[in-house]
C-alpha atoms as a PDB file:
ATOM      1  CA  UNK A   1      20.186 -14.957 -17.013  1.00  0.00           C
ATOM      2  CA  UNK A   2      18.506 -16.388 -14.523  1.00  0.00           C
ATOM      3  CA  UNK A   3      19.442 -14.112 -11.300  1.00  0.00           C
ATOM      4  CA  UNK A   4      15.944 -12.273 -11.710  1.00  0.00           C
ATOM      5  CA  UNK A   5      13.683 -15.044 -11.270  1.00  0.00           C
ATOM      6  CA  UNK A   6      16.197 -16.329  -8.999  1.00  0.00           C
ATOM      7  CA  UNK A   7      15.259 -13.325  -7.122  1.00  0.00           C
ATOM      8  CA  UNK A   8      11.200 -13.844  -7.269  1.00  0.00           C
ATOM      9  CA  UNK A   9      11.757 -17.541  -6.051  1.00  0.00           C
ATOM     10  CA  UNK A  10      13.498 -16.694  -2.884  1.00  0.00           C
ATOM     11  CA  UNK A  11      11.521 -14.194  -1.935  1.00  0.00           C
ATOM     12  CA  UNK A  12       8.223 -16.112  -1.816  1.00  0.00           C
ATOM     13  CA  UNK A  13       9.866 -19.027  -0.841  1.00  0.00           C
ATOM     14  CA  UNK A  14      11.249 -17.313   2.263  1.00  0.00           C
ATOM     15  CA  UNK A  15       7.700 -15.870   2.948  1.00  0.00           C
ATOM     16  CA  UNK A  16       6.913 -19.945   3.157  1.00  0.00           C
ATOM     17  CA  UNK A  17       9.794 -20.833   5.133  1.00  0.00           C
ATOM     18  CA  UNK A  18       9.392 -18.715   7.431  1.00  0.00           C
ATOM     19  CA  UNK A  19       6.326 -18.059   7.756  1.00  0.00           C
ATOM     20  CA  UNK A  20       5.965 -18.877  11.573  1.00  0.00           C
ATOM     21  CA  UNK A  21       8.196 -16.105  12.201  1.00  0.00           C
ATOM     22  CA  UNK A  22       6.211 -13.395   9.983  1.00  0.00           C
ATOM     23  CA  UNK A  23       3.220 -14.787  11.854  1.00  0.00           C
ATOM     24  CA  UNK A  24       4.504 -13.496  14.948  1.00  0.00           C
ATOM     25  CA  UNK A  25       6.644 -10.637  13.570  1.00  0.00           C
ATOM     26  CA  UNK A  26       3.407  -9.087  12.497  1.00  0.00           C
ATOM     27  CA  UNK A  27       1.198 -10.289  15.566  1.00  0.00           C
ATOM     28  CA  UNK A  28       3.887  -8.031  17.662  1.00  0.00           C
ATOM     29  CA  UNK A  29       3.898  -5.546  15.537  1.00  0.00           C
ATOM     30  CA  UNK A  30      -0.249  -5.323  16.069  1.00  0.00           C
ATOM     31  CA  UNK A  31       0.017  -5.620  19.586  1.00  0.00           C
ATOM     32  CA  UNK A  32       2.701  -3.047  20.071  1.00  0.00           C
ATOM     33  CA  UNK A  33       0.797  -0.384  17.900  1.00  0.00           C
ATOM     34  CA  UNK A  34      -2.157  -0.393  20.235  1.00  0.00           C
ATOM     35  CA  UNK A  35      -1.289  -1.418  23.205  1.00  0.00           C
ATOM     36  CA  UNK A  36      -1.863   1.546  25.461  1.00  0.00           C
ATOM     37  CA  UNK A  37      -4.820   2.627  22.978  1.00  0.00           C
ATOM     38  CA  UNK A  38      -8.655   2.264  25.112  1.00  0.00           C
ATOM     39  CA  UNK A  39      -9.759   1.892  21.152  1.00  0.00           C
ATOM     40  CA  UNK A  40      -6.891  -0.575  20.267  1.00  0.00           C
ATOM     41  CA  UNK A  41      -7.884  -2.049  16.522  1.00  0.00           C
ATOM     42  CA  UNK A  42     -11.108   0.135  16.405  1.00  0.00           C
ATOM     43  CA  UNK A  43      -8.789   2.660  15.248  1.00  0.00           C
ATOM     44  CA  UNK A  44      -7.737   1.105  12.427  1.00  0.00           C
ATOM     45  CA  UNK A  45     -11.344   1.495  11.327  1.00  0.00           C
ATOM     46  CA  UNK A  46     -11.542   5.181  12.639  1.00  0.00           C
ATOM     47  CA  UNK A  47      -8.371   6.781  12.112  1.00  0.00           C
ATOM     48  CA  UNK A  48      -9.428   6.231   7.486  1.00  0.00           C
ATOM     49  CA  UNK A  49     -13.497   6.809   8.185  1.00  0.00           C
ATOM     50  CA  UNK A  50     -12.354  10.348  10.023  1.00  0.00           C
ATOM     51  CA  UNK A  51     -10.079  11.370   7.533  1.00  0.00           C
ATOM     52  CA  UNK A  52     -12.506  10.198   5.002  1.00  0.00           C
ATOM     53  CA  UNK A  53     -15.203  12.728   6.454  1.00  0.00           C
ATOM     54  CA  UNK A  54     -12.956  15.517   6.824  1.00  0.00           C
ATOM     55  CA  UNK A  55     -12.414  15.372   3.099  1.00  0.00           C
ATOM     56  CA  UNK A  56     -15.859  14.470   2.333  1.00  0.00           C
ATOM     57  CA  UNK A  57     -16.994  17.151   3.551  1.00  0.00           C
ATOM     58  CA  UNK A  58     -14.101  20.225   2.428  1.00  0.00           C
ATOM     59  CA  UNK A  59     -14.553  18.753  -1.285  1.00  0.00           C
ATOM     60  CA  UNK A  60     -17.967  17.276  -1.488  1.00  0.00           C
ATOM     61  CA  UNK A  61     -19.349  20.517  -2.853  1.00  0.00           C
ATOM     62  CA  UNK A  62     -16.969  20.798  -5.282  1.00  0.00           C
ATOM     63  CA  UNK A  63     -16.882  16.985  -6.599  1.00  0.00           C
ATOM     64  CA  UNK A  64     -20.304  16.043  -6.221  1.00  0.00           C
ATOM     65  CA  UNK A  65     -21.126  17.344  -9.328  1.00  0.00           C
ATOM     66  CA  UNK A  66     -19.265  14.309 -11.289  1.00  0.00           C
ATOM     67  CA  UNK A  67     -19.236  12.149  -7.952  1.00  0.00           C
ATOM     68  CA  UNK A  68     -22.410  10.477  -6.586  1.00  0.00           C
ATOM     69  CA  UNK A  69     -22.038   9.378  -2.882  1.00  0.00           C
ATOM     70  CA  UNK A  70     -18.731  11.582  -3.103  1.00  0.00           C
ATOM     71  CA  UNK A  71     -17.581   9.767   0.470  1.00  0.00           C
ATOM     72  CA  UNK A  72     -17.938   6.316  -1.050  1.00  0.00           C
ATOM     73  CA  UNK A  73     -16.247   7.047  -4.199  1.00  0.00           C
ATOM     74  CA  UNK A  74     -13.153   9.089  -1.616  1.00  0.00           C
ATOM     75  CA  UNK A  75     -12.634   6.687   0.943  1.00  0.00           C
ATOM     76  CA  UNK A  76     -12.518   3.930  -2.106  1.00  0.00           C
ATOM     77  CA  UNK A  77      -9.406   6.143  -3.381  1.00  0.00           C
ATOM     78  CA  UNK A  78      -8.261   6.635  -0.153  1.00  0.00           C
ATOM     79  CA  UNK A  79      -7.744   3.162   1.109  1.00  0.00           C
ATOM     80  CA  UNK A  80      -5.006   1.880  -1.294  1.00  0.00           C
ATOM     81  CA  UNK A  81      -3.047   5.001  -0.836  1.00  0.00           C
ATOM     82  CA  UNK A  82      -3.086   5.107   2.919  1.00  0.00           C
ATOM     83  CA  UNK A  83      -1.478   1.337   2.927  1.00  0.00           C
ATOM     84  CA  UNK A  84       1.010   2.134   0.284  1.00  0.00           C
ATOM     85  CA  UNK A  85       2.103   5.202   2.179  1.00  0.00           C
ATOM     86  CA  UNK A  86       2.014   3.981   5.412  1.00  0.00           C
ATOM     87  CA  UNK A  87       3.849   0.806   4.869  1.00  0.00           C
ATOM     88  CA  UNK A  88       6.172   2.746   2.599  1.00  0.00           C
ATOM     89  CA  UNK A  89       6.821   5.126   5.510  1.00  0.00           C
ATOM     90  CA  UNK A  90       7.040   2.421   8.673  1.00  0.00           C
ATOM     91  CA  UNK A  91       9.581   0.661   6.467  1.00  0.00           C
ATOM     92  CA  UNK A  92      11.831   3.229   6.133  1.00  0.00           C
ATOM     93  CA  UNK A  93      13.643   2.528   9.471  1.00  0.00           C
ATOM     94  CA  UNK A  94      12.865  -1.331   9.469  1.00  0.00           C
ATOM     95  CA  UNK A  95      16.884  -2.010   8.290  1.00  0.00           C
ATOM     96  CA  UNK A  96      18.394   0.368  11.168  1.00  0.00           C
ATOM     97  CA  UNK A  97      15.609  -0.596  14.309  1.00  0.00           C
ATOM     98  CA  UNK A  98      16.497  -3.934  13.844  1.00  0.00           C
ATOM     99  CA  UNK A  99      20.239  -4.009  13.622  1.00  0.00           C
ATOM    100  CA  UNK A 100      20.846  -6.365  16.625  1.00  0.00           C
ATOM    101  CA  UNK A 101      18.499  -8.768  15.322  1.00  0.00           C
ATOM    102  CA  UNK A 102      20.109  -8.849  11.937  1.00  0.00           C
ATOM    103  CA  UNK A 103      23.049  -9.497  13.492  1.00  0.00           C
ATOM    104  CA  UNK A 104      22.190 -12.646  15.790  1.00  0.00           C
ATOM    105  CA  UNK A 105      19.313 -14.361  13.597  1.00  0.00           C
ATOM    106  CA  UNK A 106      20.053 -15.518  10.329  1.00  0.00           C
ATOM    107  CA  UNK A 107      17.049 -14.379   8.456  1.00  0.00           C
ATOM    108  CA  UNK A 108      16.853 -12.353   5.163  1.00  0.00           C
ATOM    109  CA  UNK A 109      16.838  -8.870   5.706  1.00  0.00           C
ATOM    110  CA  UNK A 110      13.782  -8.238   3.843  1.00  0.00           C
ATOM    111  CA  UNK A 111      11.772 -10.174   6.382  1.00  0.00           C
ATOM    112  CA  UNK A 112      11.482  -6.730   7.894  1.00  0.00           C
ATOM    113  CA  UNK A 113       9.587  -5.141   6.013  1.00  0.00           C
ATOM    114  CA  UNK A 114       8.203  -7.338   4.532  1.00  0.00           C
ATOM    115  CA  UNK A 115       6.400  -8.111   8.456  1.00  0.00           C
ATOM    116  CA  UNK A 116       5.430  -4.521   8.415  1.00  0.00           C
ATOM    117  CA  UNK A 117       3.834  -4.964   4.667  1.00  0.00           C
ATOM    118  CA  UNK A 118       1.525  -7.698   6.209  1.00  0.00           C
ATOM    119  CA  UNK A 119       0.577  -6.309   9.358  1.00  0.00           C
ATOM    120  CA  UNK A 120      -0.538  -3.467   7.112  1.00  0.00           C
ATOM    121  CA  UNK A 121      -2.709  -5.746   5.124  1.00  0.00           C
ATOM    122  CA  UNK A 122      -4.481  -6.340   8.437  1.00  0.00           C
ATOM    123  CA  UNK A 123      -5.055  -2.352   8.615  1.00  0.00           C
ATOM    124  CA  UNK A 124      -6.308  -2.370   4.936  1.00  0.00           C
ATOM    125  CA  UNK A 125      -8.447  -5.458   6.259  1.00  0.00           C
ATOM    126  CA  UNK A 126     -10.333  -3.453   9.338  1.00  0.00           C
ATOM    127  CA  UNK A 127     -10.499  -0.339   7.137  1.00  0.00           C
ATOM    128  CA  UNK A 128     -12.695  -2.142   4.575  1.00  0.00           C
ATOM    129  CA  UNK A 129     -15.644  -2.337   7.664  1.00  0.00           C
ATOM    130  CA  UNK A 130     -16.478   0.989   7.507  1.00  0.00           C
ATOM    131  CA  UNK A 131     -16.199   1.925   4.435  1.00  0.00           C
ATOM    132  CA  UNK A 132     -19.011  -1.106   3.542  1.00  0.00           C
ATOM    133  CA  UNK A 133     -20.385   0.735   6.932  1.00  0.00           C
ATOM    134  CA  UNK A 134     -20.882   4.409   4.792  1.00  0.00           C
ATOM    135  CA  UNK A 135     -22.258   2.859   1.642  1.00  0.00           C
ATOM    136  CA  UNK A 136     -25.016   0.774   3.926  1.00  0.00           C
ATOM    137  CA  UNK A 137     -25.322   4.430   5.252  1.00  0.00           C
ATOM    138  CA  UNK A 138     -25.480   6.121   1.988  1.00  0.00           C
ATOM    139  CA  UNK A 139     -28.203   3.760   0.766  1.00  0.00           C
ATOM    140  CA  UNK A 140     -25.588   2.611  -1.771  1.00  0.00           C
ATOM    141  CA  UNK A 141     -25.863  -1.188  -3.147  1.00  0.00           C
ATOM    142  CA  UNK A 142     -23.159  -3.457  -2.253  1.00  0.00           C
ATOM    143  CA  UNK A 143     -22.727  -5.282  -4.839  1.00  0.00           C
ATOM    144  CA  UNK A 144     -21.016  -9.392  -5.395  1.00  0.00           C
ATOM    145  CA  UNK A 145     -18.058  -7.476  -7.101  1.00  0.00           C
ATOM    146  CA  UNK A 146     -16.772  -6.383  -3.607  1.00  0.00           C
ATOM    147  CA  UNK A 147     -15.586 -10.254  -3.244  1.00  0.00           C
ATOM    148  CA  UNK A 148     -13.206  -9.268  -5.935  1.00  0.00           C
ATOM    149  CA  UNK A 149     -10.961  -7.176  -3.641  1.00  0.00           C
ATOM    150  CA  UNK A 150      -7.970  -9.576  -3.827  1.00  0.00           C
ATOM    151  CA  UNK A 151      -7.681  -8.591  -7.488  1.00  0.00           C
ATOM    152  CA  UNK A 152      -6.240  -5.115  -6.056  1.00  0.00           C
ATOM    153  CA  UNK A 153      -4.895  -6.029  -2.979  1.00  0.00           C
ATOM    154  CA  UNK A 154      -2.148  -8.696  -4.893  1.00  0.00           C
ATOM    155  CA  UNK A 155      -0.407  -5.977  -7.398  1.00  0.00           C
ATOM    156  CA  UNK A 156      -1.159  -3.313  -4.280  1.00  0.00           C
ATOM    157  CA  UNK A 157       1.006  -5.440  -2.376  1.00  0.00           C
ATOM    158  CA  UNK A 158       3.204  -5.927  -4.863  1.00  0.00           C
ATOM    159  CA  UNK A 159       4.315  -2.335  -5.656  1.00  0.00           C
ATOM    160  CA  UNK A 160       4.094  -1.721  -1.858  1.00  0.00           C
ATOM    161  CA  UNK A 161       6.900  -3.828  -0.926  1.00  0.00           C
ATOM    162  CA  UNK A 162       8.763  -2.904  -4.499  1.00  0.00           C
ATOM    163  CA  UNK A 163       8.808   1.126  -2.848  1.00  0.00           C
ATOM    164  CA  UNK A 164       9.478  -0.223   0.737  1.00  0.00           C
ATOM    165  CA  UNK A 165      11.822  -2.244   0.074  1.00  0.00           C
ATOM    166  CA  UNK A 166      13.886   1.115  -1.780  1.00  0.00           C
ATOM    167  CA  UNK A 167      13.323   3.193   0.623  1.00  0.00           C
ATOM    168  CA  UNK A 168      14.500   0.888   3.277  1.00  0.00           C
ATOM    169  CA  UNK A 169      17.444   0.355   1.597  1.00  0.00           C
ATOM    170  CA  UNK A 170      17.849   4.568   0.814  1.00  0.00           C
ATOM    171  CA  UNK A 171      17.432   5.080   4.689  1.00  0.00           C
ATOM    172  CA  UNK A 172      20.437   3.119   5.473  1.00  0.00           C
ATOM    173  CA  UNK A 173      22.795   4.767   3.745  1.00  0.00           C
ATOM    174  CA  UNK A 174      21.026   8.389   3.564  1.00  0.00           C
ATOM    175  CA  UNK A 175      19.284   9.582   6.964  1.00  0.00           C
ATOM    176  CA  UNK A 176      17.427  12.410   5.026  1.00  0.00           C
ATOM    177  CA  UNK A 177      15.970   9.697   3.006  1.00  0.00           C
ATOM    178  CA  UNK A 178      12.276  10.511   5.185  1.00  0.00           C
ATOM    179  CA  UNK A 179      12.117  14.114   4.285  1.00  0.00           C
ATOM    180  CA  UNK A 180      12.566  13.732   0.603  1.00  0.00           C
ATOM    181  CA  UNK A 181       9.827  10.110   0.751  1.00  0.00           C
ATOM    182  CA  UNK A 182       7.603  12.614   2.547  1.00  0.00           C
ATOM    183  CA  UNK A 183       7.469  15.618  -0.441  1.00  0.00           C
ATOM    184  CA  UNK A 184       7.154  12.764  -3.102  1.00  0.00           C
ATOM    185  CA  UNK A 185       4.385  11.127  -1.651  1.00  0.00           C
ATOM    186  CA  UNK A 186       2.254  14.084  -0.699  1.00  0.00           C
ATOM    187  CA  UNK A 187       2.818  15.282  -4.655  1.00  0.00           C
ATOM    188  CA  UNK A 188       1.615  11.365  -5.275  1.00  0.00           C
ATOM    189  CA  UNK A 189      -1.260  11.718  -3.393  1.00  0.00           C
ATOM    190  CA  UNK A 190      -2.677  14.391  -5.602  1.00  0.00           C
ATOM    191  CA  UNK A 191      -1.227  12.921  -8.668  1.00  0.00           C
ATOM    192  CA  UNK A 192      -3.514  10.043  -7.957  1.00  0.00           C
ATOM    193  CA  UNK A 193      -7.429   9.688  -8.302  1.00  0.00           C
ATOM    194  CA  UNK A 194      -8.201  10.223  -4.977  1.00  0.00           C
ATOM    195  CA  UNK A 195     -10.072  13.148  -4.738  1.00  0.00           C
ATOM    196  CA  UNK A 196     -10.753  13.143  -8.811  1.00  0.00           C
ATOM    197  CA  UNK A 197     -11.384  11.206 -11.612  1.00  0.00           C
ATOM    198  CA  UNK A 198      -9.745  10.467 -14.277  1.00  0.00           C
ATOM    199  CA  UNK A 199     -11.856  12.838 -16.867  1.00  0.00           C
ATOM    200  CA  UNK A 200     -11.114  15.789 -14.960  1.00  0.00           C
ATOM    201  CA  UNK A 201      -7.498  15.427 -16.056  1.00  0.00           C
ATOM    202  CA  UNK A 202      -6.906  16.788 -19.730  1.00  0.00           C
ATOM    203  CA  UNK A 203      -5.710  13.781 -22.102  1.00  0.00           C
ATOM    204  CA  UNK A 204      -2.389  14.667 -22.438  1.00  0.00           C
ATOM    205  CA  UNK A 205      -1.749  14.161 -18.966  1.00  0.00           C
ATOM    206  CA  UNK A 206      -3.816  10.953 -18.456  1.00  0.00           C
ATOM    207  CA  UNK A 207      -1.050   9.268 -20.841  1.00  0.00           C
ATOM    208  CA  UNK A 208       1.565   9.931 -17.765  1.00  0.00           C
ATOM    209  CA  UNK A 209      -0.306   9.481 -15.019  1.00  0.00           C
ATOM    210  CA  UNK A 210      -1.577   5.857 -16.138  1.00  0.00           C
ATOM    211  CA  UNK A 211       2.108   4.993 -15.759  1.00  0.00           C
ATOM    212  CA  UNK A 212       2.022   4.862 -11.734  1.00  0.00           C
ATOM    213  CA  UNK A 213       0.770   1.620 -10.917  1.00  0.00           C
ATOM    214  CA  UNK A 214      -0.906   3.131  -8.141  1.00  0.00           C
ATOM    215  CA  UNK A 215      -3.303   5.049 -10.272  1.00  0.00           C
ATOM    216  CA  UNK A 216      -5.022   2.302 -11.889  1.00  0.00           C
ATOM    217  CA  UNK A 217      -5.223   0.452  -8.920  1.00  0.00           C
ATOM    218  CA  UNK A 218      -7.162   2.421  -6.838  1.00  0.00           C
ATOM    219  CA  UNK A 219      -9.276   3.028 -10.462  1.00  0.00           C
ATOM    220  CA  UNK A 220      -9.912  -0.998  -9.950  1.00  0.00           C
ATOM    221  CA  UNK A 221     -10.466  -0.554  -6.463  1.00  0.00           C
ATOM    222  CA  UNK A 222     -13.210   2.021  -7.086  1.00  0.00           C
ATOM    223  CA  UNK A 223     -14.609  -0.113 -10.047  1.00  0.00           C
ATOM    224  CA  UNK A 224     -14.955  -3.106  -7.619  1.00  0.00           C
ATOM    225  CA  UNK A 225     -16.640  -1.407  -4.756  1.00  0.00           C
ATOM    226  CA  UNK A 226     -18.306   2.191  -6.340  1.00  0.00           C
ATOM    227  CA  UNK A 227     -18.751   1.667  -9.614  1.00  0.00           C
ATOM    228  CA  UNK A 228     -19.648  -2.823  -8.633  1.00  0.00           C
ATOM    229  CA  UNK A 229     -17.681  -3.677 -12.121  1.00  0.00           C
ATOM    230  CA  UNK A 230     -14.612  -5.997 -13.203  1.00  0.00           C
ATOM    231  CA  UNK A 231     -11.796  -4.139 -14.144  1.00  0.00           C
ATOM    232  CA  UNK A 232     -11.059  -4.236 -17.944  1.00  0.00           C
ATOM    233  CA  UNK A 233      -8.396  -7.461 -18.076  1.00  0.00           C
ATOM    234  CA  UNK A 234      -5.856  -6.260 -19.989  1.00  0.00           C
ATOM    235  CA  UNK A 235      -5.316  -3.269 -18.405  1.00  0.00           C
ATOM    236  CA  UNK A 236      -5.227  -5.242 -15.021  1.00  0.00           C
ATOM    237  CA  UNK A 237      -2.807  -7.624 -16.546  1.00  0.00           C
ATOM    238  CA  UNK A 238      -0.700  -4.819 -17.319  1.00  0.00           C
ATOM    239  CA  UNK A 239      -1.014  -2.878 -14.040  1.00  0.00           C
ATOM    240  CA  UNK A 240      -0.137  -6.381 -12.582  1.00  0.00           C
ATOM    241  CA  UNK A 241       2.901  -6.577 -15.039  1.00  0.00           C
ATOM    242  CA  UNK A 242       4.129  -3.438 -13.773  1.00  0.00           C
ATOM    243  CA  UNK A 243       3.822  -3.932 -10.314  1.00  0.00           C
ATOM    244  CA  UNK A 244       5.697  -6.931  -9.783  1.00  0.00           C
ATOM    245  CA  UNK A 245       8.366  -5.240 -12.121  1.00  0.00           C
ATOM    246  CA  UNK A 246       8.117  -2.546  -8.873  1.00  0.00           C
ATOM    247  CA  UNK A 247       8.653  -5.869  -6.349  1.00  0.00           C
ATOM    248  CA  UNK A 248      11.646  -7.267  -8.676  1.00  0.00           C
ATOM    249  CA  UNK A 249      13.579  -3.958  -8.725  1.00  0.00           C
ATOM    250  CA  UNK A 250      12.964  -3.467  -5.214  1.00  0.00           C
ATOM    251  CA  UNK A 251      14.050  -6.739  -4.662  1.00  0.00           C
ATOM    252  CA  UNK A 252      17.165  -6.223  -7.011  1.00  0.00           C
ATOM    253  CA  UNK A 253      18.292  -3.057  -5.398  1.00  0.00           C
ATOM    254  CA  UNK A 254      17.847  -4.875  -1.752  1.00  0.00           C
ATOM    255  CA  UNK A 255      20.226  -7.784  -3.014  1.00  0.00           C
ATOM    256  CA  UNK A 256      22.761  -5.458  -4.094  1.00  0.00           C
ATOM    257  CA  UNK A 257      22.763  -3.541  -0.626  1.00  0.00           C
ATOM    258  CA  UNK A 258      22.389  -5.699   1.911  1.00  0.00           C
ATOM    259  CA  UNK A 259      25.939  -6.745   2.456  1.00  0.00           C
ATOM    260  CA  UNK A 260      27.131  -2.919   2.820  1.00  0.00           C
ATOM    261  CA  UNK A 261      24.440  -2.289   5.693  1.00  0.00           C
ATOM    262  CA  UNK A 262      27.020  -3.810   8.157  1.00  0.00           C
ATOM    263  CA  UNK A 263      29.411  -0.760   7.448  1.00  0.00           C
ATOM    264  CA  UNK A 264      26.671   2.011   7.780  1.00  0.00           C
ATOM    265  CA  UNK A 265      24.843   0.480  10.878  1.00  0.00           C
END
C-alpha cells in the first residue's frame, strides 16, 4: 500500500542527501561537454537559436498565416522538446557508462540520470537567452508572465526523468533500445505542437494528442512566453497529475530492475 509513495519519498530525499554529489556530477558533466569547444556554453544558446532559424525560415511561409512572430511562437515549442529528447537520449547509456562506479560507490542508481536531467536544466536555462533575445528582436513584448517558467519546467522535469529513467533501464537489458527511442521520438516531435497549433489538428484527434503530457506543456510554455497568459489551472493540475504519474512509473520500473543490471553489465 504504501510502496508507491515509498517510492516518491526516496527519490527526492536522495536528491537532498546527496545533493553535493549531483552538484558535482552535473558540474563535470558541463565541463566535459565543452571542454575543447572555443564557444563552450555559448552553444547551448546557439546550437536551439540555429535550429530555430532553419525552421523559421522552411515553414514560416506556410505558418505565418495562423502564427504571428512564427520564430517566437517555434522556438517556444521547441525548447521543451529539445530537453526532453536530449536528456531522454544522454540517459540511455547512463546505467552501462557507469558500471564501475555502481559497483564501488554506494549510491542509487538513478543518481545517473538523474545528474544528466539537471545538467540539462542548465541547457534549458542558457537556451531561454536567446529566445527572450528574438522576441526583443521581433519587437515582441515580454511580458511579467515569463517569470512563470517554473510552472513548466517542474512537470517538464517530471515526465523527463519518468521516460529517462525507462529507457535507461530498456538499454540495459536491450542494446537496440536507441534505434527504436530514436523512431518514437522523431514521430513525437511532429505529434507535438511544435511547428502547429492545436486548431490545425481536426477534433477528433486533439482528444489523443492532449494525452502526452508533453503536448500541453509546451502549450503552457507558449502561453507563458508568446501568448504572456496563465495556463488554465485545471488543465495544469492535470498535466501535472500526469506527469509525476510518468516519474512514479519510471521510478517503479527502475526499482524492479536495478538488482538484475549486475547480470547484464
Amino acid at each position: 500500500m504504501f510502496y508507491f509513495p515509498r517510492l516518491i519519498i526516496d527519490f527526492f530525499g536522495n536528491i537532498f542527501r546527496y545533493r553535493e554529489y549531483l552538484k558535482q556530477s552535473v558540474a563535470r558533466d558541463l565541463r566535459r561537454r565543452y571542454k575543447r569547444s572555443v564557444l563552450g556554453y555559448v552553444w547551448s544558446m546557439l546550437n536551439p537559436l540555429l535550429m530555430m532559424t532553419v525552421l523559421a525560415v522552411v515553414f514560416s511561409n506556410i505558418m505565418q498565416r495562423t502564427a504571428e512572430d512564427y520564430a517566437v511562437f517555434l522556438f517556444c515549442g521547441m525548447l521543451p522538446f529539445s530537453y526532453f529528447a536530449s536528456t531522454s537520449m544522454g540517459c540511455l547509456g547512463t546505467i552501462r557508462s557507469n558500471a564501475k562506479i555502481i559497483d564501488q560507490v554506494a549510491v542509487p542508481k538513478y543518481i545517473f540520470p538523474l545528474s544528466l536531467g539537471m545538467s540539462g536544466l542548465v541547457d534549458f536555462a542558457l537556451s531561454f537567452v536567446p529566445l527572450l533575445g528574438v522576441m526583443l528582436a521581433t519587437g515582441r513584448h515580454i511580458d511579467v508572465t515569463v517569470l512563470a517558467i517554473p510552472l513548466v519546467i517542474l512537470p517538464l522535469f517530471f515526465v523527463t526523468m519518468g521516460v529517462a529513467l525507462i529507457v535507461a533501464v530498456s538499454n540495459v537489458f536491450f542494446e537496440d533500445t536507441q534505434h527504436l527511442v530514436e523512431v518514437v521520438f522523431k514521430a513525437l516531435y511532429f505529434l507535438c505542437p511544435i511547428l502547429y497549433s492545436r486548431d490545425l489538428l481536426p477534433l477528433w484527434l486533439q482528444k489523443w494528442v492532449v494525452l502526452n503530457p508533453l503536448f500541453c506543456l509546451i502549450e503552457f510554455m507558449r502561453d507563458l512566453v508568446y501568448h504572456a497568459r496563465l495556463p488554465d489551472l485545471e488543465v495544469y493540475l492535470i498535466n501535472l497529475g500526469g506527469s509525476f504519474l510518468v516519474l512514479l512509473i519510471g521510478l517503479w520500473v527502475f526499482k524492479q530492475a536495478d538488482k538484475k543490471f549486475v547480470y547484464f553489465l
